[in-house]
C-alpha atoms as a PDB file:
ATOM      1  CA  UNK A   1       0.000   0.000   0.000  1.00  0.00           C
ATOM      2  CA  UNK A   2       0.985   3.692  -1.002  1.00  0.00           C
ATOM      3  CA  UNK A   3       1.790   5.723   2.325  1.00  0.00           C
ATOM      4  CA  UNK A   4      -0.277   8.563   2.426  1.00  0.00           C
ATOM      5  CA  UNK A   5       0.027  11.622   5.063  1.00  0.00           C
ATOM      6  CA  UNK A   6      -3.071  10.087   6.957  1.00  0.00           C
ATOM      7  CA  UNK A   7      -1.423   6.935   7.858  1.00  0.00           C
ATOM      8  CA  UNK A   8       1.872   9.583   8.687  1.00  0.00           C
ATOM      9  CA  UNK A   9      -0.031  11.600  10.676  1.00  0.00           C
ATOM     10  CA  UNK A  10      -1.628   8.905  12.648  1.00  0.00           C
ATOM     11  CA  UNK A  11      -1.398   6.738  15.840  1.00  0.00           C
ATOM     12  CA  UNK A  12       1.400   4.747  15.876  1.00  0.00           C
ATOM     13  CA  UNK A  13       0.821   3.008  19.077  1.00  0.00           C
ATOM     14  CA  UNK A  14      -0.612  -0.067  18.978  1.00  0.00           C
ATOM     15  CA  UNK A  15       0.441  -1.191  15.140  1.00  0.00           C
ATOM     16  CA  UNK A  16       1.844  -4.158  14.883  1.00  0.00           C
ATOM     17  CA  UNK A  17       5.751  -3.331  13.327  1.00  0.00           C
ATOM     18  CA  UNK A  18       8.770  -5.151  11.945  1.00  0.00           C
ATOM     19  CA  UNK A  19      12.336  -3.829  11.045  1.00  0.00           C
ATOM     20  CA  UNK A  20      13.120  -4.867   7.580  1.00  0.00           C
ATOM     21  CA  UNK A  21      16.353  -2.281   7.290  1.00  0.00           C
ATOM     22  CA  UNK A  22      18.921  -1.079   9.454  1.00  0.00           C
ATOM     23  CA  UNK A  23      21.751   0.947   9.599  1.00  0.00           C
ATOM     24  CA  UNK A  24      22.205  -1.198  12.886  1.00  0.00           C
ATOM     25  CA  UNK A  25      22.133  -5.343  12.141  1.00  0.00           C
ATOM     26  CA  UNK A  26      20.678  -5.815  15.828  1.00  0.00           C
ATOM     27  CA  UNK A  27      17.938  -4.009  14.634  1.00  0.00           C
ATOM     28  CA  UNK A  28      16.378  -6.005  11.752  1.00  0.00           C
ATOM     29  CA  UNK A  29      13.673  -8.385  12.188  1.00  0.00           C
ATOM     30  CA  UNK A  30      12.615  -7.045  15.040  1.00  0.00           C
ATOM     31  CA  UNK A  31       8.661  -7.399  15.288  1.00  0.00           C
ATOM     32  CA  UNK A  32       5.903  -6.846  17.834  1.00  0.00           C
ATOM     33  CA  UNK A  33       3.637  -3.937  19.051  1.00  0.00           C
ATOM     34  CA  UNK A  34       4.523  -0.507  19.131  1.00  0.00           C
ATOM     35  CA  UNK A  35       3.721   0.249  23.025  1.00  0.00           C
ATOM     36  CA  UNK A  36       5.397   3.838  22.917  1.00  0.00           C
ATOM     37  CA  UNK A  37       6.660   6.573  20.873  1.00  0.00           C
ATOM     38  CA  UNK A  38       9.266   9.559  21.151  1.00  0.00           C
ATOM     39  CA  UNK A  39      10.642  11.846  19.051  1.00  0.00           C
ATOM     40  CA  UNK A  40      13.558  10.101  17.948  1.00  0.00           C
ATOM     41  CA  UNK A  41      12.308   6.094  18.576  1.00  0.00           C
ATOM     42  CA  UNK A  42       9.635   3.296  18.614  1.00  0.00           C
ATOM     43  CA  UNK A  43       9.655   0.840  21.661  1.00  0.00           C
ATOM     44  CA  UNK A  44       8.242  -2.228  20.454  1.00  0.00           C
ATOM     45  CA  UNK A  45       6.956  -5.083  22.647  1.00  0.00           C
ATOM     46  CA  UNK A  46       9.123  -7.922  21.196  1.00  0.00           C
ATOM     47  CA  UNK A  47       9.583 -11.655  22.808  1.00  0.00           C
ATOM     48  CA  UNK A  48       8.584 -10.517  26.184  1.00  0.00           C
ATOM     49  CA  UNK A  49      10.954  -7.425  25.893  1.00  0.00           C
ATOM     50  CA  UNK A  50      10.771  -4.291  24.819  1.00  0.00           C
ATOM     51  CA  UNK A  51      13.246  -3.342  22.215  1.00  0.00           C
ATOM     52  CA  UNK A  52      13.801   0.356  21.361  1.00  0.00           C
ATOM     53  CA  UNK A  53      14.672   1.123  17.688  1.00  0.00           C
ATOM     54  CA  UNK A  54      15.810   4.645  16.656  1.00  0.00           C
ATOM     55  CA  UNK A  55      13.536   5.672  13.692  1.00  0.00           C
ATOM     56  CA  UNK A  56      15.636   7.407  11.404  1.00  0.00           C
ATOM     57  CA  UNK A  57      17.957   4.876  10.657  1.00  0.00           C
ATOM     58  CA  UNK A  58      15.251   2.229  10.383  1.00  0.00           C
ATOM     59  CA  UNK A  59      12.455   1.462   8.081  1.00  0.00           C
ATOM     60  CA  UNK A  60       9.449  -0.359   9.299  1.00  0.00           C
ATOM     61  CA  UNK A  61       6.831  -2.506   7.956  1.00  0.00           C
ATOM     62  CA  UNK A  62       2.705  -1.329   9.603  1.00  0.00           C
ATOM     63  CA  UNK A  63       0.314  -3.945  10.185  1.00  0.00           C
ATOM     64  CA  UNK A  64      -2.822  -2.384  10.229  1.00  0.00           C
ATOM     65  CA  UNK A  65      -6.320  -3.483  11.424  1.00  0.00           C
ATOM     66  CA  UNK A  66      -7.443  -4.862   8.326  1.00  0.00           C
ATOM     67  CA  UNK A  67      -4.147  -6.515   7.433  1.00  0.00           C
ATOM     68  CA  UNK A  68      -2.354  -4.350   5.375  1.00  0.00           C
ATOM     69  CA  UNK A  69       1.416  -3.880   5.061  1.00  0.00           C
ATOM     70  CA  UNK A  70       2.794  -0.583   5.045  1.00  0.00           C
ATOM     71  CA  UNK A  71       6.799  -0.032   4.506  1.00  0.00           C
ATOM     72  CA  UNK A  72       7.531   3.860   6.242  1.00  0.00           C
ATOM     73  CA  UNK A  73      11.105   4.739   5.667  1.00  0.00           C
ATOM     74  CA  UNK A  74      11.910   6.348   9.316  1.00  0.00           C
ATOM     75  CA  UNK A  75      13.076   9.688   8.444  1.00  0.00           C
ATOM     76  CA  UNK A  76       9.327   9.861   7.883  1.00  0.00           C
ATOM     77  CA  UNK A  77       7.851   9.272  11.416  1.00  0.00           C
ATOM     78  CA  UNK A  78      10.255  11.362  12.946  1.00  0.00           C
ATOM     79  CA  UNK A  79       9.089  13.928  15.410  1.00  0.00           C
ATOM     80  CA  UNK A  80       6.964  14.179  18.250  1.00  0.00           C
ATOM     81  CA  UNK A  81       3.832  12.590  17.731  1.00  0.00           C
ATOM     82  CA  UNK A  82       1.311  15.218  18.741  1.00  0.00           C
ATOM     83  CA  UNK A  83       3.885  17.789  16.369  1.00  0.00           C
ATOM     84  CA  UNK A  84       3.123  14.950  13.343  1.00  0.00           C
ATOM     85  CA  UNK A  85      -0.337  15.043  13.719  1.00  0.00           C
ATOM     86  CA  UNK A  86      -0.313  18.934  13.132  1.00  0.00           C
ATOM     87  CA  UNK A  87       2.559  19.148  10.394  1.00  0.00           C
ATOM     88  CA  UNK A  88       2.025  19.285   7.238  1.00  0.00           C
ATOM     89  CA  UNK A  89       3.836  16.255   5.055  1.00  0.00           C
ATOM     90  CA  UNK A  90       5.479  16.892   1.770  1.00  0.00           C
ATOM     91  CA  UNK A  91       5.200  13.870  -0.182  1.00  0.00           C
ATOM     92  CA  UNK A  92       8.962  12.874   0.031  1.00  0.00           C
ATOM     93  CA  UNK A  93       7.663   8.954  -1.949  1.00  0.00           C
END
């Protein structure tokens, strides 16, 4: 699916996520829920532990609700997520 500034601007917390790329190799193929969100990284519930992945140097793969897969390059996401929700996104894809 085509990212669009709705699914940019919206909740994060709560998606399923995995880590397909990585400037860091620990990183990738790491997959569970997002349980929080900062400016700079995702915690995501993963085996039992939370793992926390700095976003721009990752990019993720969304599950949402209905089962589709969305691939968000980090540089994206990053920011505060009540600034994101107000900023308006130039299409950078």
């Amino acid at each position: 699916m085509k990212i669009t500034p709705a699914f940019v601007q919206g909740e994060l917390i709560g998606l399923n996520a995995k880590v397909v790329k990585s400037t860091n190799p620990s990183y990738v193929d790491i997959k569970g829920t997002v349980i929080d969100e900062t400016r700079n990284t995702l915690i995501i519930r993963h085996s039992n532990e939370d793992a926390v992945v700095v976003k721009n140097t990752s990019v993720f793969h969304f599950t949402t609700a209905d089962g589709t897969i969305v691939e968000v390059d980090g540089n994206i996401i990053t920011g505060r997520p009540e600034d994101r929700v107000k900023k308006h996104l130039k299409r950078r894809w």
